[in-house]
C-alpha atoms as a PDB file:
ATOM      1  CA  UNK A   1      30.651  -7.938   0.528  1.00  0.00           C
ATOM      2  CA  UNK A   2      30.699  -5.583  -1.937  1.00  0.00           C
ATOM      3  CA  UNK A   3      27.508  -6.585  -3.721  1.00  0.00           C
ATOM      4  CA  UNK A   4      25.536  -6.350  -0.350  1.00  0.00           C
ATOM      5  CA  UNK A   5      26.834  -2.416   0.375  1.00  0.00           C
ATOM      6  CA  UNK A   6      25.812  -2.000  -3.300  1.00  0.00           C
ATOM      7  CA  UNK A   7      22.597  -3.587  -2.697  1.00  0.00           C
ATOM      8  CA  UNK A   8      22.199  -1.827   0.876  1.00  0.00           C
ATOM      9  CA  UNK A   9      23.319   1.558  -0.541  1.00  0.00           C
ATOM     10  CA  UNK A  10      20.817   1.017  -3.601  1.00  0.00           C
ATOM     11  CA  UNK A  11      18.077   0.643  -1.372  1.00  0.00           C
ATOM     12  CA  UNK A  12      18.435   3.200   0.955  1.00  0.00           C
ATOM     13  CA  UNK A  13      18.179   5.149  -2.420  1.00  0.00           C
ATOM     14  CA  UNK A  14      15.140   4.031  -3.258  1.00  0.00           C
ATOM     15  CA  UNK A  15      13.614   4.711  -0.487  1.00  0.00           C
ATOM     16  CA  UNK A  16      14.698   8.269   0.158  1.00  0.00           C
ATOM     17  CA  UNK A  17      13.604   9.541  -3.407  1.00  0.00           C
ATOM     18  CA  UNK A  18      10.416   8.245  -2.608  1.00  0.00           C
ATOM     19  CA  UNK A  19       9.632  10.274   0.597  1.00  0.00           C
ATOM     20  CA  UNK A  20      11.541  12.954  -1.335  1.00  0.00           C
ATOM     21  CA  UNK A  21       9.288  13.056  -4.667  1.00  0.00           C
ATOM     22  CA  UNK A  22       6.205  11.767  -3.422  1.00  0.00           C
ATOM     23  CA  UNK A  23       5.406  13.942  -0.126  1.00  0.00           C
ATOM     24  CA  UNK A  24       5.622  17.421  -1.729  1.00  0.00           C
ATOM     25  CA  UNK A  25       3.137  15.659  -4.591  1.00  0.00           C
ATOM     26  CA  UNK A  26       0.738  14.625  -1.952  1.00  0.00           C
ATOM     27  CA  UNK A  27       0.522  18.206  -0.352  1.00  0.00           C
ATOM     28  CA  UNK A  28       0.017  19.732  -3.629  1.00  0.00           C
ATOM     29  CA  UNK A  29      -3.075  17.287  -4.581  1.00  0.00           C
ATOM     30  CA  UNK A  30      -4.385  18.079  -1.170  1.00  0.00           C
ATOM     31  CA  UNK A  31      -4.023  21.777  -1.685  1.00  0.00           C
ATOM     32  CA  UNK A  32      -5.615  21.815  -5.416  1.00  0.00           C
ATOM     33  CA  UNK A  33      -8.563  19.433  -4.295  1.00  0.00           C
ATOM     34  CA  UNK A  34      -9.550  21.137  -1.669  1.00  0.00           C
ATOM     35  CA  UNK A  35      -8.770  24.781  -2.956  1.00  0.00           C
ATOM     36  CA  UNK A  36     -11.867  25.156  -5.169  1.00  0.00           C
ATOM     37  CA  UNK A  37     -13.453  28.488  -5.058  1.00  0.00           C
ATOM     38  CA  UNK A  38     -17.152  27.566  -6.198  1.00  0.00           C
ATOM     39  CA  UNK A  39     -17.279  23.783  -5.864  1.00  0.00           C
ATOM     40  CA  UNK A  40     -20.259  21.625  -7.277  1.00  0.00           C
ATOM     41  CA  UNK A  41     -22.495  19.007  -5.665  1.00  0.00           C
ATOM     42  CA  UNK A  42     -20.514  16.043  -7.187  1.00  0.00           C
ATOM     43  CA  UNK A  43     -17.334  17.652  -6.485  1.00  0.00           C
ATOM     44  CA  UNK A  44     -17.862  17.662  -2.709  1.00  0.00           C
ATOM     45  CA  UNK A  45     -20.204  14.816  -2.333  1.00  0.00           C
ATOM     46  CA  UNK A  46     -17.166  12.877  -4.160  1.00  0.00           C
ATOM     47  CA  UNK A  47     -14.659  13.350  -1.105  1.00  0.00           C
ATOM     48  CA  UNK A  48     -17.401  11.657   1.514  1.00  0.00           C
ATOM     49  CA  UNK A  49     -18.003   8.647   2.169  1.00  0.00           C
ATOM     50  CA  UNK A  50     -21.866   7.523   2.757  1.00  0.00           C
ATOM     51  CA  UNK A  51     -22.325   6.125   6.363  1.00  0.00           C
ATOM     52  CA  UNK A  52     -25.256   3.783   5.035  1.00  0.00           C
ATOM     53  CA  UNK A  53     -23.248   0.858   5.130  1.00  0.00           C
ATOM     54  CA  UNK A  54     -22.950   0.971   1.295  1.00  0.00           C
ATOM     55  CA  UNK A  55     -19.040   1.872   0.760  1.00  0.00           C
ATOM     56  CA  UNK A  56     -19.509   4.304  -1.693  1.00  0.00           C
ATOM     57  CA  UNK A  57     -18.880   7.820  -2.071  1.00  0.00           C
ATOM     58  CA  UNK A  58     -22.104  10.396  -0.886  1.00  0.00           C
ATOM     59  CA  UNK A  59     -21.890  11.119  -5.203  1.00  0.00           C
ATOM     60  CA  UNK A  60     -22.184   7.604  -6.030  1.00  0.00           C
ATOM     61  CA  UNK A  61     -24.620   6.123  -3.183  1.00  0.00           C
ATOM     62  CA  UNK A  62     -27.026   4.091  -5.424  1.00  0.00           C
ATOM     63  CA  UNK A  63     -30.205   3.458  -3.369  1.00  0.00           C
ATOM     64  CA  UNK A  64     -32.649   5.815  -4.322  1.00  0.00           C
ATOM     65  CA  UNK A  65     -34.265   6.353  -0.722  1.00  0.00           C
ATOM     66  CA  UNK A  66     -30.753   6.196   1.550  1.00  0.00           C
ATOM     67  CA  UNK A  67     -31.312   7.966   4.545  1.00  0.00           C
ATOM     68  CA  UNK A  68     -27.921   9.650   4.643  1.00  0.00           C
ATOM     69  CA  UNK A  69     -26.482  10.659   1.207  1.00  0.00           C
ATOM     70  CA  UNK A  70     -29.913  11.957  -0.162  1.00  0.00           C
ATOM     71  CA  UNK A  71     -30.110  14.617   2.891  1.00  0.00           C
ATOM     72  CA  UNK A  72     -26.417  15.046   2.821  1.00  0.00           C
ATOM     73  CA  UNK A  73     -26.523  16.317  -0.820  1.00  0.00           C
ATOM     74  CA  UNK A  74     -29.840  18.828  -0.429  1.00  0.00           C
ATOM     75  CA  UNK A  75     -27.221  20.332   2.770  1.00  0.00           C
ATOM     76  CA  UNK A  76     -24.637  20.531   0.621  1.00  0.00           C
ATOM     77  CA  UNK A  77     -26.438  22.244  -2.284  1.00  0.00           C
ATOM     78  CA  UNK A  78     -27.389  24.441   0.441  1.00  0.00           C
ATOM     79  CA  UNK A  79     -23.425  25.423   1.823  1.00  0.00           C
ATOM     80  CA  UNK A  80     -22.675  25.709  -1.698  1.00  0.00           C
ATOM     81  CA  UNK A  81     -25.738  27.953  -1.854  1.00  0.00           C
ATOM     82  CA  UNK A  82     -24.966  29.648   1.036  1.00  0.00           C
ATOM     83  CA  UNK A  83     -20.994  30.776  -0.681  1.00  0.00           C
ATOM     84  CA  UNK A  84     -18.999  27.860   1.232  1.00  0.00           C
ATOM     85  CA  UNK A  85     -15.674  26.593  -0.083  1.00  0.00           C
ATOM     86  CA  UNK A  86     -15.130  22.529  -0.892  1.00  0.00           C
ATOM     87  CA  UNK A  87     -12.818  22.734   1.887  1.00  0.00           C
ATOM     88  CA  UNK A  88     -14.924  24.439   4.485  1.00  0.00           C
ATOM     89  CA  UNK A  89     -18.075  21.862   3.499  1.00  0.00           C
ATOM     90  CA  UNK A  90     -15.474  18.946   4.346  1.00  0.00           C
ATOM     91  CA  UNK A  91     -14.329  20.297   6.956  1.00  0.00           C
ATOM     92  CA  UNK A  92     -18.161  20.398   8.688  1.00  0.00           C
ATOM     93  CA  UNK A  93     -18.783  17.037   7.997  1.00  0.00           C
ATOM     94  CA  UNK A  94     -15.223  15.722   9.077  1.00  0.00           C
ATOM     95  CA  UNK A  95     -16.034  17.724  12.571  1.00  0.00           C
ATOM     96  CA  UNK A  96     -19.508  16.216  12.666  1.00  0.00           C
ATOM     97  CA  UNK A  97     -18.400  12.891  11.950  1.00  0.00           C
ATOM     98  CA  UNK A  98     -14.701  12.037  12.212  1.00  0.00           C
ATOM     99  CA  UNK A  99     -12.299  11.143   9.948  1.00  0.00           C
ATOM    100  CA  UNK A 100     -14.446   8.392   9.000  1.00  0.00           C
ATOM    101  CA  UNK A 101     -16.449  10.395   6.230  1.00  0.00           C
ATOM    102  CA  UNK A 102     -13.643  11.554   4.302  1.00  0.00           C
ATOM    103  CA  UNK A 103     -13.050   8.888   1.645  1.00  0.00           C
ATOM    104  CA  UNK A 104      -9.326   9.423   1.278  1.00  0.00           C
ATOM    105  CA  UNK A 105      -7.355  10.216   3.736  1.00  0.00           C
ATOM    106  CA  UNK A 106      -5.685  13.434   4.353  1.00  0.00           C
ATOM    107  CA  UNK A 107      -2.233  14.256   4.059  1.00  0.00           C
ATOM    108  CA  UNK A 108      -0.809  15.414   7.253  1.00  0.00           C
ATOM    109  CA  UNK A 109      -0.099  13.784  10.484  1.00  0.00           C
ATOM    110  CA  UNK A 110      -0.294  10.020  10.709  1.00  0.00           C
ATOM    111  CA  UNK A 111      -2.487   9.988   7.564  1.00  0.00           C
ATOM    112  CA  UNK A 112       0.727  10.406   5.446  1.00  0.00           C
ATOM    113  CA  UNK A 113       1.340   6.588   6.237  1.00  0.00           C
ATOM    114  CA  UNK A 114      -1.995   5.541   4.450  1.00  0.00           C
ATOM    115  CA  UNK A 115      -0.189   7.321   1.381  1.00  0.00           C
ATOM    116  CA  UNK A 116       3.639   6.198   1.362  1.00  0.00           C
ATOM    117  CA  UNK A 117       3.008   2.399   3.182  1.00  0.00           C
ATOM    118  CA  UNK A 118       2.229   1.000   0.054  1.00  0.00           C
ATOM    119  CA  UNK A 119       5.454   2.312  -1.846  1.00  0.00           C
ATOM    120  CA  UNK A 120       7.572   2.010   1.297  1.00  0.00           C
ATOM    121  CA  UNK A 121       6.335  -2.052   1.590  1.00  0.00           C
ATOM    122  CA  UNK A 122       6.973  -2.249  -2.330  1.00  0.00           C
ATOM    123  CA  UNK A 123      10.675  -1.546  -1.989  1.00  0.00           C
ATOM    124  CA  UNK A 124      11.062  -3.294   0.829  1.00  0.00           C
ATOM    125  CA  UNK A 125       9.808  -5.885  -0.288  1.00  0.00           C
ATOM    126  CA  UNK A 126      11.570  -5.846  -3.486  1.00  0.00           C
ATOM    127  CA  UNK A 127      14.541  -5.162  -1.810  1.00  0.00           C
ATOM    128  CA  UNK A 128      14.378  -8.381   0.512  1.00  0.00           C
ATOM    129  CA  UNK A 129      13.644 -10.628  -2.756  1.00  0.00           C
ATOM    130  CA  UNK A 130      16.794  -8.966  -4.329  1.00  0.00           C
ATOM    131  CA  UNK A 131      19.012 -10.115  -0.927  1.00  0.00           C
ATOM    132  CA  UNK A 132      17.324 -13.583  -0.983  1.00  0.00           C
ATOM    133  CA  UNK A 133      18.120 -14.388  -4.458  1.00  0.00           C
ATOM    134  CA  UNK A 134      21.465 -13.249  -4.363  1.00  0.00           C
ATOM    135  CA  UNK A 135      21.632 -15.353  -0.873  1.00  0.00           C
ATOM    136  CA  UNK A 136      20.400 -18.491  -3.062  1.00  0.00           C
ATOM    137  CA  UNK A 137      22.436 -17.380  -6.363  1.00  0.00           C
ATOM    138  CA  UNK A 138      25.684 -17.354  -4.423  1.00  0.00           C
ATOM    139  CA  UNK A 139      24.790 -20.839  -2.283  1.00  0.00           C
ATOM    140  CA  UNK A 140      24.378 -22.492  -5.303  1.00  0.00           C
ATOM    141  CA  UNK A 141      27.049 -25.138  -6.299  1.00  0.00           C
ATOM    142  CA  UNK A 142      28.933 -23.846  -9.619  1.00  0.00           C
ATOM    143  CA  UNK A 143      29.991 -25.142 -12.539  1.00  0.00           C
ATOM    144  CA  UNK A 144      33.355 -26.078 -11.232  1.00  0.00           C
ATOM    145  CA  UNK A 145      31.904 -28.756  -8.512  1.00  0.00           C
ATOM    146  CA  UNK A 146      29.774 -30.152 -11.226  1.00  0.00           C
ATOM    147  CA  UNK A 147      32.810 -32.454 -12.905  1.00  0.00           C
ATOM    148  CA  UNK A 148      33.451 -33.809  -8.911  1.00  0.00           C
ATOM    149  CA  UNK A 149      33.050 -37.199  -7.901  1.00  0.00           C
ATOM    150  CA  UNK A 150      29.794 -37.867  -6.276  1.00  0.00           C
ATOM    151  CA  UNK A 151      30.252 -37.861  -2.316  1.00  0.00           C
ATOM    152  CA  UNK A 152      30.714 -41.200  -0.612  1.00  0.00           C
ATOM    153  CA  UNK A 153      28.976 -43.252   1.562  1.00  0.00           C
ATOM    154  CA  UNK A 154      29.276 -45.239   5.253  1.00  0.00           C
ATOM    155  CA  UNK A 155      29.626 -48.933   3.741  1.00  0.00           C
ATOM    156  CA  UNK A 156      27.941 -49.731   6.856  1.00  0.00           C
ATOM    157  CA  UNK A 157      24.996 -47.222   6.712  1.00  0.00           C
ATOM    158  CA  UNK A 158      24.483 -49.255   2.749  1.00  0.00           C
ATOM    159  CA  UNK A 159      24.347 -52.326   4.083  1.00  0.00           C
ATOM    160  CA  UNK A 160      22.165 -51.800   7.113  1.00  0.00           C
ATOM    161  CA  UNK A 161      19.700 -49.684   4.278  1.00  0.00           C
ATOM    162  CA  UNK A 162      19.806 -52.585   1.940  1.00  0.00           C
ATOM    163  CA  UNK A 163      19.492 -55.167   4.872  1.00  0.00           C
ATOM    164  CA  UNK A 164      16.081 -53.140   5.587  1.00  0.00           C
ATOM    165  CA  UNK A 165      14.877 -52.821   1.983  1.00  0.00           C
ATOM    166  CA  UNK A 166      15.206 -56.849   1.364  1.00  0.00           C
ATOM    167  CA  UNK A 167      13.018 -57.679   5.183  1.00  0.00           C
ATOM    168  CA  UNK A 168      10.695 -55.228   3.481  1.00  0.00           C
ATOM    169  CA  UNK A 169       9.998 -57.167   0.429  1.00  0.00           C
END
């Protein structure tokens, strides 16, 4: 009983440091990527994602002729031209096309789950192996039950199971 409450206890732990550690990390990576004051091409371009059907980034789109990344990064040399902040140029293009352009996910909202699912299913997960072994670990037999004489059986149930194995043969 009181390995479980340690266990339980333990847990709960765990996953409280991580909400408390990791969300005030996440808003400050938000904050510094998206606070740059004269951001480059390849800086911006990285947080899109091109709608071509390619998966990559609008920075690392490799066909030479793609009909969205190549126009996308002559507009954005022109925002950037034109004084506009990282954040501001995202911003446009997450109003023009959705969420779906950024290629991470933001921080706030229901977004944060994209961020702390993965830790949060780590420790439960470790967490439920830790219970199942212990489970198995105290269902084993011990050491003490090993010296025992081996359980007996129905002299009936032998015969009839002996009486089968000879008709088989």
């Amino acid at each position: 009983m009181r390995a479980k409450l340690t266990l339980a206890s333990s847990l709960a732990f765990l996953i409280a440091a991580l909400f408390v550690f990791l969300s005030p990390e996440l808003k400050d990576v938000s904050r510094e990527t998206f606070a740059a004051e004269t951001p480059t091409n390849s800086q911006v371009s990285e947080g899109l994602t091109c709608q071509c059907g390619c998966g990559l980034t609008v920075a690392n789109c490799n066909m030479p002729t793609c009909g969205f990344s190549v126009p996308m990064r002559a507009e954005i040399d022109r925002m950037i031209g034109e004084g506009k902040t990282r954040a501001q140029i995202i911003a446009f293009y997450r109003q023009e096309y959705g969420e779906k352009v950024l290629s991470a996910p933001t921080t706030e909202g229901f977004n944060i789950l994209a961020w702390t699912m993965p830790f949060i299913a780590l420790a439960l997960g470790g967490g439920l192996m830790v219970v199942a072994v212990g489970r198995w670990h105290s269902s084993a037999p011990s050491d003490s039950t090993s010296g025992a004489q081996p359980v007996s059986f129905d002299p009936e149930l032998r015969r009839k199971l002996e009486k089968e194995l000879e008709e088989r043969r």
